[in-house]
N, C-alpha and C. Protein backbone atom coordinates (compact mmCIF):
# COMPACT_ATOMS: atom_id res chain seq x y z
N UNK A 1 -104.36 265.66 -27.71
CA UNK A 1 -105.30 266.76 -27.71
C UNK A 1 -106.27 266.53 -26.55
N UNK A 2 -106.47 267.57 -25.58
CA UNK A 2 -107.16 267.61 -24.39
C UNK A 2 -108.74 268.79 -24.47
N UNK A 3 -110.01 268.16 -24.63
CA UNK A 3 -110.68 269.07 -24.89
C UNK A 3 -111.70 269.32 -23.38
N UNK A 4 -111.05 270.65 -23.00
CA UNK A 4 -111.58 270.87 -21.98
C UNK A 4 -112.38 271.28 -21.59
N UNK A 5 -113.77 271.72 -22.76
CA UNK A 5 -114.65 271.40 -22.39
C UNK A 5 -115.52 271.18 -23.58
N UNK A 6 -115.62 269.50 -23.59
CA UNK A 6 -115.96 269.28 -24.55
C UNK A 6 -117.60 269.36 -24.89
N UNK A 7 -118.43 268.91 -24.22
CA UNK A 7 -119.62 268.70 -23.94
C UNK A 7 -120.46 270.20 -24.15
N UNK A 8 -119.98 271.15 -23.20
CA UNK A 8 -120.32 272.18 -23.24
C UNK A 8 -120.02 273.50 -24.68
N UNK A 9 -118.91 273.03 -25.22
CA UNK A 9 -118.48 273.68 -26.05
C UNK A 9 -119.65 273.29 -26.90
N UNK A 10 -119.73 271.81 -27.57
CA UNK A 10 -120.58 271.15 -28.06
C UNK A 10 -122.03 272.03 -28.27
N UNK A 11 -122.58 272.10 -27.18
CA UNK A 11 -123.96 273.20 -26.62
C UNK A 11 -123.77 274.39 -27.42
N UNK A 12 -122.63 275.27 -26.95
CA UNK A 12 -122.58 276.32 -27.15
C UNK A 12 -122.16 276.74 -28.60
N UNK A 13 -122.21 275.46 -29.55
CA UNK A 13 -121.76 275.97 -30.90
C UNK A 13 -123.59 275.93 -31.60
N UNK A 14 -124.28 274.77 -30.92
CA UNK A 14 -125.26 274.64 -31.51
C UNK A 14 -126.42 276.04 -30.94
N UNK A 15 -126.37 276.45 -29.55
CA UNK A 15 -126.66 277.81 -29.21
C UNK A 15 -126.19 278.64 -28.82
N UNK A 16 -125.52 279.62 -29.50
CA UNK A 16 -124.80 280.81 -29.32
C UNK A 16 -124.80 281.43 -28.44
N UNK A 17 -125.86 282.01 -27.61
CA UNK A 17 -126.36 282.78 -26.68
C UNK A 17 -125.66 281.27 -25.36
N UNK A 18 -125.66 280.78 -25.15
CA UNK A 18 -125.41 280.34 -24.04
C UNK A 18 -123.15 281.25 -23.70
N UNK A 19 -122.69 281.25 -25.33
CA UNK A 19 -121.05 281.72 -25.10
C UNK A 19 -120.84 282.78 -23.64
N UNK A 20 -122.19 283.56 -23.39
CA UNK A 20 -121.80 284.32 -22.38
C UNK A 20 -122.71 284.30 -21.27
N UNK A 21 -122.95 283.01 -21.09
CA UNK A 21 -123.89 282.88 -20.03
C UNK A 21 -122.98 281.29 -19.76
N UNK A 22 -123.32 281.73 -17.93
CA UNK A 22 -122.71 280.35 -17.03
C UNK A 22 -123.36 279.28 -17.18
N UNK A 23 -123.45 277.94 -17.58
CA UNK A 23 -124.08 277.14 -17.42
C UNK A 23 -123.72 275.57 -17.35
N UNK A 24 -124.63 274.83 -17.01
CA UNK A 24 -124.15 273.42 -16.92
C UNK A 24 -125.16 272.51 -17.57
N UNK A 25 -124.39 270.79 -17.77
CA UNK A 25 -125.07 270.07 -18.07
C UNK A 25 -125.47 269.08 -16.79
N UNK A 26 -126.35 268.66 -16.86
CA UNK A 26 -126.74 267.51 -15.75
C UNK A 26 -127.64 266.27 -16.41
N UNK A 27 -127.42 265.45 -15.20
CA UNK A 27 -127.87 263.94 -15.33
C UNK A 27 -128.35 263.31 -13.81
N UNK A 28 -129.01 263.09 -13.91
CA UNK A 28 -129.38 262.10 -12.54
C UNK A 28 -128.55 260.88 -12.47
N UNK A 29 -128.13 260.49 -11.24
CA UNK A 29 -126.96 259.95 -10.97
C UNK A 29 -127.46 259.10 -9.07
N UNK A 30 -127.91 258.10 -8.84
CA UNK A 30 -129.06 257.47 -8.37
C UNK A 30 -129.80 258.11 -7.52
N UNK A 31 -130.58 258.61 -8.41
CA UNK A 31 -131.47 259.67 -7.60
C UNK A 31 -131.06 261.02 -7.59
N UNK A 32 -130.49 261.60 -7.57
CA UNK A 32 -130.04 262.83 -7.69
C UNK A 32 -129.57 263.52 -8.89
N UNK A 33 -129.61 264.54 -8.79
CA UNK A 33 -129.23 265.67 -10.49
C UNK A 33 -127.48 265.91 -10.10
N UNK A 34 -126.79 265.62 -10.66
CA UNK A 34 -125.53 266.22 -10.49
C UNK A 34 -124.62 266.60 -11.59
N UNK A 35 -123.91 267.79 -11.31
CA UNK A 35 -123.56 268.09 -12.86
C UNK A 35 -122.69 267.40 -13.30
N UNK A 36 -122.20 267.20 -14.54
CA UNK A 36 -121.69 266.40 -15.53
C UNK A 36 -120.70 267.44 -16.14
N UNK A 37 -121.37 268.43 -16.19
CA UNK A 37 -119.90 269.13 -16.86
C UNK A 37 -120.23 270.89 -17.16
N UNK A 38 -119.54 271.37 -17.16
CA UNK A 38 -119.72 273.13 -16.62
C UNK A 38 -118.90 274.21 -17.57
N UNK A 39 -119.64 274.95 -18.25
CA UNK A 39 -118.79 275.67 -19.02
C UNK A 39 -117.82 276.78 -18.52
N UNK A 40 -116.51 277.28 -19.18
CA UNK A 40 -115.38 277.97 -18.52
C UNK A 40 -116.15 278.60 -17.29
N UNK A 41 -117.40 279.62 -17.62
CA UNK A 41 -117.36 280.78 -16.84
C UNK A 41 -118.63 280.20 -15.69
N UNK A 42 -118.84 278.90 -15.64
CA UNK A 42 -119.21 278.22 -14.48
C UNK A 42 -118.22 277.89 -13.50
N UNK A 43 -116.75 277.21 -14.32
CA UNK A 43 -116.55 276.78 -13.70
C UNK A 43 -115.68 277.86 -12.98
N UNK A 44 -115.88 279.04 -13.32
CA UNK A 44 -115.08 280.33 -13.09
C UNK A 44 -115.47 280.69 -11.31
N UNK A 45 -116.88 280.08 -11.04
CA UNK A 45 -117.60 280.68 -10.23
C UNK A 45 -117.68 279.25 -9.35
N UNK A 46 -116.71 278.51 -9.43
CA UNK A 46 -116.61 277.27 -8.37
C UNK A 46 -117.25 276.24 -8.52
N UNK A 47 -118.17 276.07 -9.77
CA UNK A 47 -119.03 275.19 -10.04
C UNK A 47 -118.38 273.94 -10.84
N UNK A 48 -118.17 273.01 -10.58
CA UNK A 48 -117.36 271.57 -11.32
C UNK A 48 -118.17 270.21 -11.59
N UNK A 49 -118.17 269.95 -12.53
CA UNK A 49 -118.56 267.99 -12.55
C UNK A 49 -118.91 267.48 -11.04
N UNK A 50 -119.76 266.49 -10.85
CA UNK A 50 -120.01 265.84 -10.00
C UNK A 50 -120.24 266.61 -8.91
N UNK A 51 -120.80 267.73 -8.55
CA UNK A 51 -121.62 268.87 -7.75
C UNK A 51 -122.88 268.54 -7.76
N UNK A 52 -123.54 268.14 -6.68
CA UNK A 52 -125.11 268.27 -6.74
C UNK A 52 -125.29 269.82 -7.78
N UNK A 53 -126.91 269.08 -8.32
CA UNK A 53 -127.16 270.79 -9.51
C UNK A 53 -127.79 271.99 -8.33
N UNK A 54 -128.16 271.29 -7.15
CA UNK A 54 -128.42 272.12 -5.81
C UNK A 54 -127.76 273.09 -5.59
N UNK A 55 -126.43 272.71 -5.31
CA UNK A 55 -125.39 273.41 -4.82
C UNK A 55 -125.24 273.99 -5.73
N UNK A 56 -124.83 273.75 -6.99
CA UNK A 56 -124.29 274.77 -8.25
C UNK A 56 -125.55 275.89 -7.90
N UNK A 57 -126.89 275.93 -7.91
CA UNK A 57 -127.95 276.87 -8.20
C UNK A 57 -127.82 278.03 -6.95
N UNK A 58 -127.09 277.32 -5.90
CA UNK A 58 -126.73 277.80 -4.68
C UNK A 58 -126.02 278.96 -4.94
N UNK A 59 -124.94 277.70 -5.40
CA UNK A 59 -123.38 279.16 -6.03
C UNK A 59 -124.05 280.56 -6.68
N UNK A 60 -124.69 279.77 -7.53
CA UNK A 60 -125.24 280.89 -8.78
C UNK A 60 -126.34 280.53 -9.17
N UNK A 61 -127.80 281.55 -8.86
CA UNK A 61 -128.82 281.31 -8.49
C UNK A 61 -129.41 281.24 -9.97
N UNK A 62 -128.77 282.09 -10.99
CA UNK A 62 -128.84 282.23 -12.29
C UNK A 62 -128.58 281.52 -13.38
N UNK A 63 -128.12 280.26 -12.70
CA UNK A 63 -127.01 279.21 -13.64
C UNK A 63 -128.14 278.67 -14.65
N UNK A 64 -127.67 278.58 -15.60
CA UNK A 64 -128.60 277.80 -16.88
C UNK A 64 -128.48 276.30 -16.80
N UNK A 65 -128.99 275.18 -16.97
CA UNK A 65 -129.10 274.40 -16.31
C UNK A 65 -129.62 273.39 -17.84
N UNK A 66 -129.09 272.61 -17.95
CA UNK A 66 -129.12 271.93 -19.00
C UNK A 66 -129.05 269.88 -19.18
N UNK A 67 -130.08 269.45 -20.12
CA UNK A 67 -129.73 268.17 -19.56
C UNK A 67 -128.78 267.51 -20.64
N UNK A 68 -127.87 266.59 -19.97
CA UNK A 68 -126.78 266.07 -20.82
C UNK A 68 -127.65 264.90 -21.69
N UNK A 69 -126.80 264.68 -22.56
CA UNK A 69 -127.01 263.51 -23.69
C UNK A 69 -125.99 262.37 -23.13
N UNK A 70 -127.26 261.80 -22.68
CA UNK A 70 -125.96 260.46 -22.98
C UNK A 70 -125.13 259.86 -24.02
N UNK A 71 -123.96 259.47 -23.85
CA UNK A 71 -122.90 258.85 -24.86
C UNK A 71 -122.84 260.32 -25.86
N UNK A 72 -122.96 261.35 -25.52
CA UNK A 72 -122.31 262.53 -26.21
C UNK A 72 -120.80 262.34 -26.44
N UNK A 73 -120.36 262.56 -25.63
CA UNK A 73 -119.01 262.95 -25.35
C UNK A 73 -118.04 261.66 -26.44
N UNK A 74 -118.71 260.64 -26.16
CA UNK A 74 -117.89 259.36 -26.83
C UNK A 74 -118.00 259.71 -28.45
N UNK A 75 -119.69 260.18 -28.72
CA UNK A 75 -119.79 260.15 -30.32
C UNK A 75 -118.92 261.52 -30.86
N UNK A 76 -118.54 262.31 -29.97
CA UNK A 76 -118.18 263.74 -30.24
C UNK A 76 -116.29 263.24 -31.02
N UNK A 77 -115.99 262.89 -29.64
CA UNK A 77 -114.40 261.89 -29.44
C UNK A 77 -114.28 261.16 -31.25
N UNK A 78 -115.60 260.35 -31.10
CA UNK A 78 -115.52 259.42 -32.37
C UNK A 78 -115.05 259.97 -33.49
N UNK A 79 -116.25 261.21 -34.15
CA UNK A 79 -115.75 262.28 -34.78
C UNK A 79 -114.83 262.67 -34.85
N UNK A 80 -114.23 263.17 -34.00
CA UNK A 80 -113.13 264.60 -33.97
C UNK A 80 -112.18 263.32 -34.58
N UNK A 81 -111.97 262.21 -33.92
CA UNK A 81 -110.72 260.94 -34.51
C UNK A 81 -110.77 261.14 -35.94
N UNK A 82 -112.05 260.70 -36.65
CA UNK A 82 -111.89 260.70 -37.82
C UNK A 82 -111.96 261.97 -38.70
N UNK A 83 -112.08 263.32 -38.15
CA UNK A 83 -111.40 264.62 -38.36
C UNK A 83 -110.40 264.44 -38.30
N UNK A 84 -109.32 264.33 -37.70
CA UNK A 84 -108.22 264.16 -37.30
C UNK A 84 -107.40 263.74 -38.48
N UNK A 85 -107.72 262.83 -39.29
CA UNK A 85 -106.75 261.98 -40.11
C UNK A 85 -106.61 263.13 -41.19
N UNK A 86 -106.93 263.84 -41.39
CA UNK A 86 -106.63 264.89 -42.28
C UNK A 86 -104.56 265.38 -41.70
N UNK A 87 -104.60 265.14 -40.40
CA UNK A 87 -103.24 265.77 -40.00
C UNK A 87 -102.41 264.84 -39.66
N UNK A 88 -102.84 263.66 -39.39
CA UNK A 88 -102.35 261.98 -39.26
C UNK A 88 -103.11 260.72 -39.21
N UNK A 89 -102.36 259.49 -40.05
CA UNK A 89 -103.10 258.83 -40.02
C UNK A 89 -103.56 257.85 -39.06
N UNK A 90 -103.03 258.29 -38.07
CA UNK A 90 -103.18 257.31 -36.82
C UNK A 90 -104.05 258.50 -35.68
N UNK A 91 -105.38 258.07 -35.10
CA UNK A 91 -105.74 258.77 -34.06
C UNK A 91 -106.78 258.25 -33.58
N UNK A 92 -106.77 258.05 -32.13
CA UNK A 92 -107.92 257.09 -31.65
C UNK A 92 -108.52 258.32 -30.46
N UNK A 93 -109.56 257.70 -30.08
CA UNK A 93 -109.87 258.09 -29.01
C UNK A 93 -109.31 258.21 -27.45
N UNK A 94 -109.19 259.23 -26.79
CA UNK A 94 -108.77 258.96 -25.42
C UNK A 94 -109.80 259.46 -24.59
N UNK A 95 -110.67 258.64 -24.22
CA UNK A 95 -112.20 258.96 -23.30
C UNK A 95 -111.25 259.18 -22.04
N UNK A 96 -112.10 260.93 -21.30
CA UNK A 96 -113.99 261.07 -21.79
C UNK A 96 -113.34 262.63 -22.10
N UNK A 97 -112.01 262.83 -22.47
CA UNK A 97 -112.10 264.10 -23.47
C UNK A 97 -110.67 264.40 -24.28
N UNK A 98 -109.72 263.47 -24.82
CA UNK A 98 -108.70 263.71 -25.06
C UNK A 98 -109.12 262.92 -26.08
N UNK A 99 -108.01 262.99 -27.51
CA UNK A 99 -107.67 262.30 -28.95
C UNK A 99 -106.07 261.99 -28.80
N UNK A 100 -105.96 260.65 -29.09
CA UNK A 100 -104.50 260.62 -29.32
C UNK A 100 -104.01 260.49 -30.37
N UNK A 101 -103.15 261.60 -30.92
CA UNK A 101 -102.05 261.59 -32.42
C UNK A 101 -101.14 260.63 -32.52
N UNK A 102 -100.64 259.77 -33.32
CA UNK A 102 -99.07 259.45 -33.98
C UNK A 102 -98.77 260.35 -34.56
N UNK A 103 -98.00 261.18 -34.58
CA UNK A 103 -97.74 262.80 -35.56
C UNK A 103 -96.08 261.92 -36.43
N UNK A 104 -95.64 261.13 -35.87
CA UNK A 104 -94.59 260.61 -36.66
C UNK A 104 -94.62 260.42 -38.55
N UNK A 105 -93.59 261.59 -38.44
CA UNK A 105 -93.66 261.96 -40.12
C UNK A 105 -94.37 262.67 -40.83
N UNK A 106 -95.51 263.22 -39.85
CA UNK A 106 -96.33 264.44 -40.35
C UNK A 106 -96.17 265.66 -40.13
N UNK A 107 -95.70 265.85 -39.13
CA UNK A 107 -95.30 267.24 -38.53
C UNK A 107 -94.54 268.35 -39.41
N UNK A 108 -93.91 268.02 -39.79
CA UNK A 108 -92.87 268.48 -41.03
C UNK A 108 -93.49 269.28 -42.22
N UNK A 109 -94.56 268.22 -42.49
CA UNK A 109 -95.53 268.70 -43.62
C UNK A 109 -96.20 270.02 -42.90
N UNK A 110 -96.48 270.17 -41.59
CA UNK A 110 -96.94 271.51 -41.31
C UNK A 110 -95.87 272.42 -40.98
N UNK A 111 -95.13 272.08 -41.19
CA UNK A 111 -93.86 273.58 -40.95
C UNK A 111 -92.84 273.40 -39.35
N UNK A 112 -92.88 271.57 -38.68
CA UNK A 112 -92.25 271.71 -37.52
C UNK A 112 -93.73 271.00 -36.34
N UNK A 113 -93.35 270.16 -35.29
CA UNK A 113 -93.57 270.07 -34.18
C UNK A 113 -94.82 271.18 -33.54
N UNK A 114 -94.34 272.31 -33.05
CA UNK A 114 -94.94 273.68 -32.44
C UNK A 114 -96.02 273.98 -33.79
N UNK A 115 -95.90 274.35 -35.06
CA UNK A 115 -96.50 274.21 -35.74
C UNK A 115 -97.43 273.53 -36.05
N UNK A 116 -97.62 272.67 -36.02
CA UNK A 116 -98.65 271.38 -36.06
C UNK A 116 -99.40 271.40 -35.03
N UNK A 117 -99.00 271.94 -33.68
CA UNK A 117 -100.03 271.74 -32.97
C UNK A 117 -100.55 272.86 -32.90
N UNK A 118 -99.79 274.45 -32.84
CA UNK A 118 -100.54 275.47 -33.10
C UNK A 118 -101.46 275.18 -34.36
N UNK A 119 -101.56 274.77 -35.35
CA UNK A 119 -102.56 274.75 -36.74
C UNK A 119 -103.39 274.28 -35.88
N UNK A 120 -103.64 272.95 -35.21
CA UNK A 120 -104.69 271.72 -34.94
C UNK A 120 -105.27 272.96 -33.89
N UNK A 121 -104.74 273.37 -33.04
CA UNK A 121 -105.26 274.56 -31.70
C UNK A 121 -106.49 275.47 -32.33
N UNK A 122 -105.60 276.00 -33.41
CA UNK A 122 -106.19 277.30 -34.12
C UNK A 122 -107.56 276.63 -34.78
N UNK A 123 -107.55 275.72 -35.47
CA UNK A 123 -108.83 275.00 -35.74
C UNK A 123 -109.75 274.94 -35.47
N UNK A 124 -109.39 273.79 -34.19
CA UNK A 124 -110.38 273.74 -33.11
C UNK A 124 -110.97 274.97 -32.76
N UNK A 125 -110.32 275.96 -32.34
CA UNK A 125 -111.07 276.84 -31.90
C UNK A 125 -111.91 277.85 -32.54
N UNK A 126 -111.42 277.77 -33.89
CA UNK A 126 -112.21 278.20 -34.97
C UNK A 126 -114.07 277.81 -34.75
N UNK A 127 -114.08 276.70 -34.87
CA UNK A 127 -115.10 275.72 -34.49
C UNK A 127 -115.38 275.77 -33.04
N UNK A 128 -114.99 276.55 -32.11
CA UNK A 128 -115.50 276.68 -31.13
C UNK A 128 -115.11 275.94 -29.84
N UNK A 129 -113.99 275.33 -30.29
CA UNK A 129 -113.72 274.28 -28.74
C UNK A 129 -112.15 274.24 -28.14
N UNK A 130 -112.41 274.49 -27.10
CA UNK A 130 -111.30 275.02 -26.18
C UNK A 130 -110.71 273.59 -25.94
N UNK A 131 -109.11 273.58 -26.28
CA UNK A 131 -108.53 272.57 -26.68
C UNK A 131 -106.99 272.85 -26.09
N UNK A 132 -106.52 272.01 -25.46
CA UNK A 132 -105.10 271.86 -25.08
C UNK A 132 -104.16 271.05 -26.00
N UNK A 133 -102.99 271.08 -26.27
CA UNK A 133 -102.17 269.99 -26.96
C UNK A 133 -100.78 269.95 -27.04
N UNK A 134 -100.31 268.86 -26.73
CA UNK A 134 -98.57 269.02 -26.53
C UNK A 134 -98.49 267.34 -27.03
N UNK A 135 -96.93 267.55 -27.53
CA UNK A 135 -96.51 266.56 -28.15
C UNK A 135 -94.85 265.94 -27.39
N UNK A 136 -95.02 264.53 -27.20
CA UNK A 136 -94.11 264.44 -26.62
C UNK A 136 -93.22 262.88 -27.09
N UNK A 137 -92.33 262.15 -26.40
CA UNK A 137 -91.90 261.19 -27.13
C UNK A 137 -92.81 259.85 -26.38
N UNK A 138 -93.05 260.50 -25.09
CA UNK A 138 -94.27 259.35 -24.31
C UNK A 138 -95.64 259.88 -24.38
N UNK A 139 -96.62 259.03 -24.30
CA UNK A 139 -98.28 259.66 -24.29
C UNK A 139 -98.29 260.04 -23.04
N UNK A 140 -97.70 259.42 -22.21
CA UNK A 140 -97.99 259.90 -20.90
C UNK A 140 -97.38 261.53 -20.28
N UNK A 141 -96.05 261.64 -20.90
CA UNK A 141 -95.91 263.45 -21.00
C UNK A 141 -96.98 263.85 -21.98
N UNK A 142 -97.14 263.73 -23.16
CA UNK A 142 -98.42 264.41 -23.81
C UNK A 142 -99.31 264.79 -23.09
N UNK A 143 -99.93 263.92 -22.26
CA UNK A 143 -101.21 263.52 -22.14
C UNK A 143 -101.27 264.57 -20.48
N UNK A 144 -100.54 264.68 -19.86
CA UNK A 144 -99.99 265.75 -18.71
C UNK A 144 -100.12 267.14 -19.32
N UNK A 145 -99.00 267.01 -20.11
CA UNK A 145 -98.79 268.27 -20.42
C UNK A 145 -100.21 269.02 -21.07
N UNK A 146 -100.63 268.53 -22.02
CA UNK A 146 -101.92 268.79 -22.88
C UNK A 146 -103.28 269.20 -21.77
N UNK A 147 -102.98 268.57 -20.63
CA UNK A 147 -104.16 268.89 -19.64
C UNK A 147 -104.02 269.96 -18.28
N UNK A 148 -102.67 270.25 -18.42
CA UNK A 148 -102.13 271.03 -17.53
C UNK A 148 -101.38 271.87 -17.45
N UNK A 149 -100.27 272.10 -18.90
CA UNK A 149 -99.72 273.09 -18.84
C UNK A 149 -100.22 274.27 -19.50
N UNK A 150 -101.69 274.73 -20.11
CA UNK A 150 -102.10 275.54 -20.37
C UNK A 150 -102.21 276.18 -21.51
N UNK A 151 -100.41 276.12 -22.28
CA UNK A 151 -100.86 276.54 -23.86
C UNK A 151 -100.06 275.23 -24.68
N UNK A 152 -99.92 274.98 -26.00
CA UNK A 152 -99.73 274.06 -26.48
C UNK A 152 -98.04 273.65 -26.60
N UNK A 153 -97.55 272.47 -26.53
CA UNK A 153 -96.50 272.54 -25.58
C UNK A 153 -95.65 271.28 -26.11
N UNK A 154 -94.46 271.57 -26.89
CA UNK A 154 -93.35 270.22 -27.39
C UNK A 154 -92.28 269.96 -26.44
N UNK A 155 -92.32 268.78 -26.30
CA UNK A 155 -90.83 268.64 -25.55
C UNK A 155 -90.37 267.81 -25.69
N UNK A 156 -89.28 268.52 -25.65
CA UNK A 156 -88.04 267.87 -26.49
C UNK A 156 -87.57 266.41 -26.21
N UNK A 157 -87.19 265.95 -26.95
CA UNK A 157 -86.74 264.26 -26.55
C UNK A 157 -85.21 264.67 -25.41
N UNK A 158 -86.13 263.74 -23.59
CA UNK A 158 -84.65 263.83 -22.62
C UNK A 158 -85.37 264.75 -22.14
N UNK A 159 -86.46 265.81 -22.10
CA UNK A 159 -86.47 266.65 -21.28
C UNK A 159 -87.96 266.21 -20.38
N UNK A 160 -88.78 265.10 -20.74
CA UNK A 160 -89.70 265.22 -19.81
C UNK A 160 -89.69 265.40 -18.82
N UNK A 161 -88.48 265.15 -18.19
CA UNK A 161 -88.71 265.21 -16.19
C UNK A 161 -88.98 266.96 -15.98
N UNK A 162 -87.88 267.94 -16.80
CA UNK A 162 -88.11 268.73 -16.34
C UNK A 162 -89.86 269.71 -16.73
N UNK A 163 -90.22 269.12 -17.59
CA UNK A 163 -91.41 269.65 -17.96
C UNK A 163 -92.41 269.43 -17.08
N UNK A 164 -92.15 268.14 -16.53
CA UNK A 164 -93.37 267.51 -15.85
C UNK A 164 -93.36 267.96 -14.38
N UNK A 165 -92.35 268.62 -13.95
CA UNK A 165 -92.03 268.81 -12.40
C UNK A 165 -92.86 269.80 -12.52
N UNK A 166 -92.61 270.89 -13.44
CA UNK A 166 -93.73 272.25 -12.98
C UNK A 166 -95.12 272.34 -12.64
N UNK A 167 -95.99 270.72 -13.13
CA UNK A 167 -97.10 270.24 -13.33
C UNK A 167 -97.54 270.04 -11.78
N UNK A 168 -99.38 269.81 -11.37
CA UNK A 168 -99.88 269.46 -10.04
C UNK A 168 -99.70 268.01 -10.43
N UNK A 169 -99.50 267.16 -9.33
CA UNK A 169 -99.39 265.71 -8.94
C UNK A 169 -100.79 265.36 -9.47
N UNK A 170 -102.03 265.95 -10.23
CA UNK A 170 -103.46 265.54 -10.92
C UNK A 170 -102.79 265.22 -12.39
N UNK A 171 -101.58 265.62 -12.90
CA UNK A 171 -101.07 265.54 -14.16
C UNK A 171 -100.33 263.83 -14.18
N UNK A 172 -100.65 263.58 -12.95
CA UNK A 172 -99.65 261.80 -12.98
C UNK A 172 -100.71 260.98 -13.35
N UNK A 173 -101.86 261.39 -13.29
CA UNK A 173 -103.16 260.65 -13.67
C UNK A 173 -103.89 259.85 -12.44
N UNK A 174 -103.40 259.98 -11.44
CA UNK A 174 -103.87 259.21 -10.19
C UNK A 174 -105.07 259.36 -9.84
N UNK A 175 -105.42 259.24 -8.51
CA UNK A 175 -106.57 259.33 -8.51
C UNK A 175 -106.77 260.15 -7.46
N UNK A 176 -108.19 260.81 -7.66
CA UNK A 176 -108.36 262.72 -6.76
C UNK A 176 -107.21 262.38 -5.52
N UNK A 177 -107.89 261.61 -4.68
CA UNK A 177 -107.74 261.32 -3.23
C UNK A 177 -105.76 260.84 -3.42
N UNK A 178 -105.10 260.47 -3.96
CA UNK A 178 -103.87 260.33 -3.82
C UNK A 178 -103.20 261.78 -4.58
N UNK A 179 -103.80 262.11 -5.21
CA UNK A 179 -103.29 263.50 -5.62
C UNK A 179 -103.47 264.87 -5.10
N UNK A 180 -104.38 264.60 -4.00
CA UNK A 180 -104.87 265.50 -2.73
C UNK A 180 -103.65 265.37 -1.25
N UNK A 181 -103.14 263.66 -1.52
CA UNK A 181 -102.59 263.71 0.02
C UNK A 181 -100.62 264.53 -0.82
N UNK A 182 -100.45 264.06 -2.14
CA UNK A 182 -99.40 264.48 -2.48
C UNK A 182 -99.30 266.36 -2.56
């Protein structure tokens, strides 16, 4: 499970009025304000993590502007894990916005694979948080797929290569600058 925006979703359940307004969180970062993390319709407007809050106000002179909590994101993660065991009993954290399932032997109980993760999808978003999720026989296709292919996503045992080819070279987990020259 890939929560893409976790922090901000977070905000926006506790104040409503922010759901249709652009905004970000920030933190000073040595000496400087830079954002930390940007809700959809910020980041709609070019605004991303690690942006001076300058430049974002630049982009969008209107931007709501918010200060982050430290160790949010980890206590949020913590939670949602032990939510989680309701659908399996195995689920840890994957900082700084993913949960990882063992779904082995549970899946079934929800009606199938695709099932299980549509329920966990539908949930989440019930509650307000925009959530990716795919299930695979490696974490490392999961963990791709869940962050990049967009809606929630099984594949089949033998087929990762072809799933993973459709993906940007940011889905191998590397790092910006080697996934920029690929």
């Amino acid at each position: 499970i890939c929560f893409r925006h976790l922090t901000t979703d977070w905000f926006t359940r506790r104040r409503p009025a922010l759901r249709h307004l652009p905004f970000i969180l920030s933190a000073p970062v040595h000496g400087r304000m830079l954002v930390t993390a940007a809700n959809a319709l910020a980041q709609a407007e070019g605004i991303a993590p690690g942006m001076p809050v300058a430049d974002a106000r630049a982009i969008l002179p209107g931007l709501e502007v918010l200060d982050d909590q430290a160790g949010l994101s980890a206590r949020l993660l913590k939670n949602f894990a032990r939510w989680f065991i309701r659908y399996t009993p195995i689920a840890t954290m994957d900082p700084p916005d993913g949960i990882l399932l063992d779904s082995t032997g549970c899946a079934h109980l929800w009606g199938g694979d695709k099932a299980y993760i549509t329920v966990i999808i539908k949930r989440l978003g019930a509650f307000g948080y925009d959530a990716g999720a795919a299930m695979a026989d490696t974490i490392g296709a999961a963990w791709a797929m869940a962050r990049f292919a967009g809606e929630p996503s099984v594949i089949e045992s033998g087929k990762h290569l072809q799933a993973l080819l459709a993906l940007p070279p940011e889905a191998l987990g590397m790092e910006t600058g080697m996934a920029e020259q690929l």
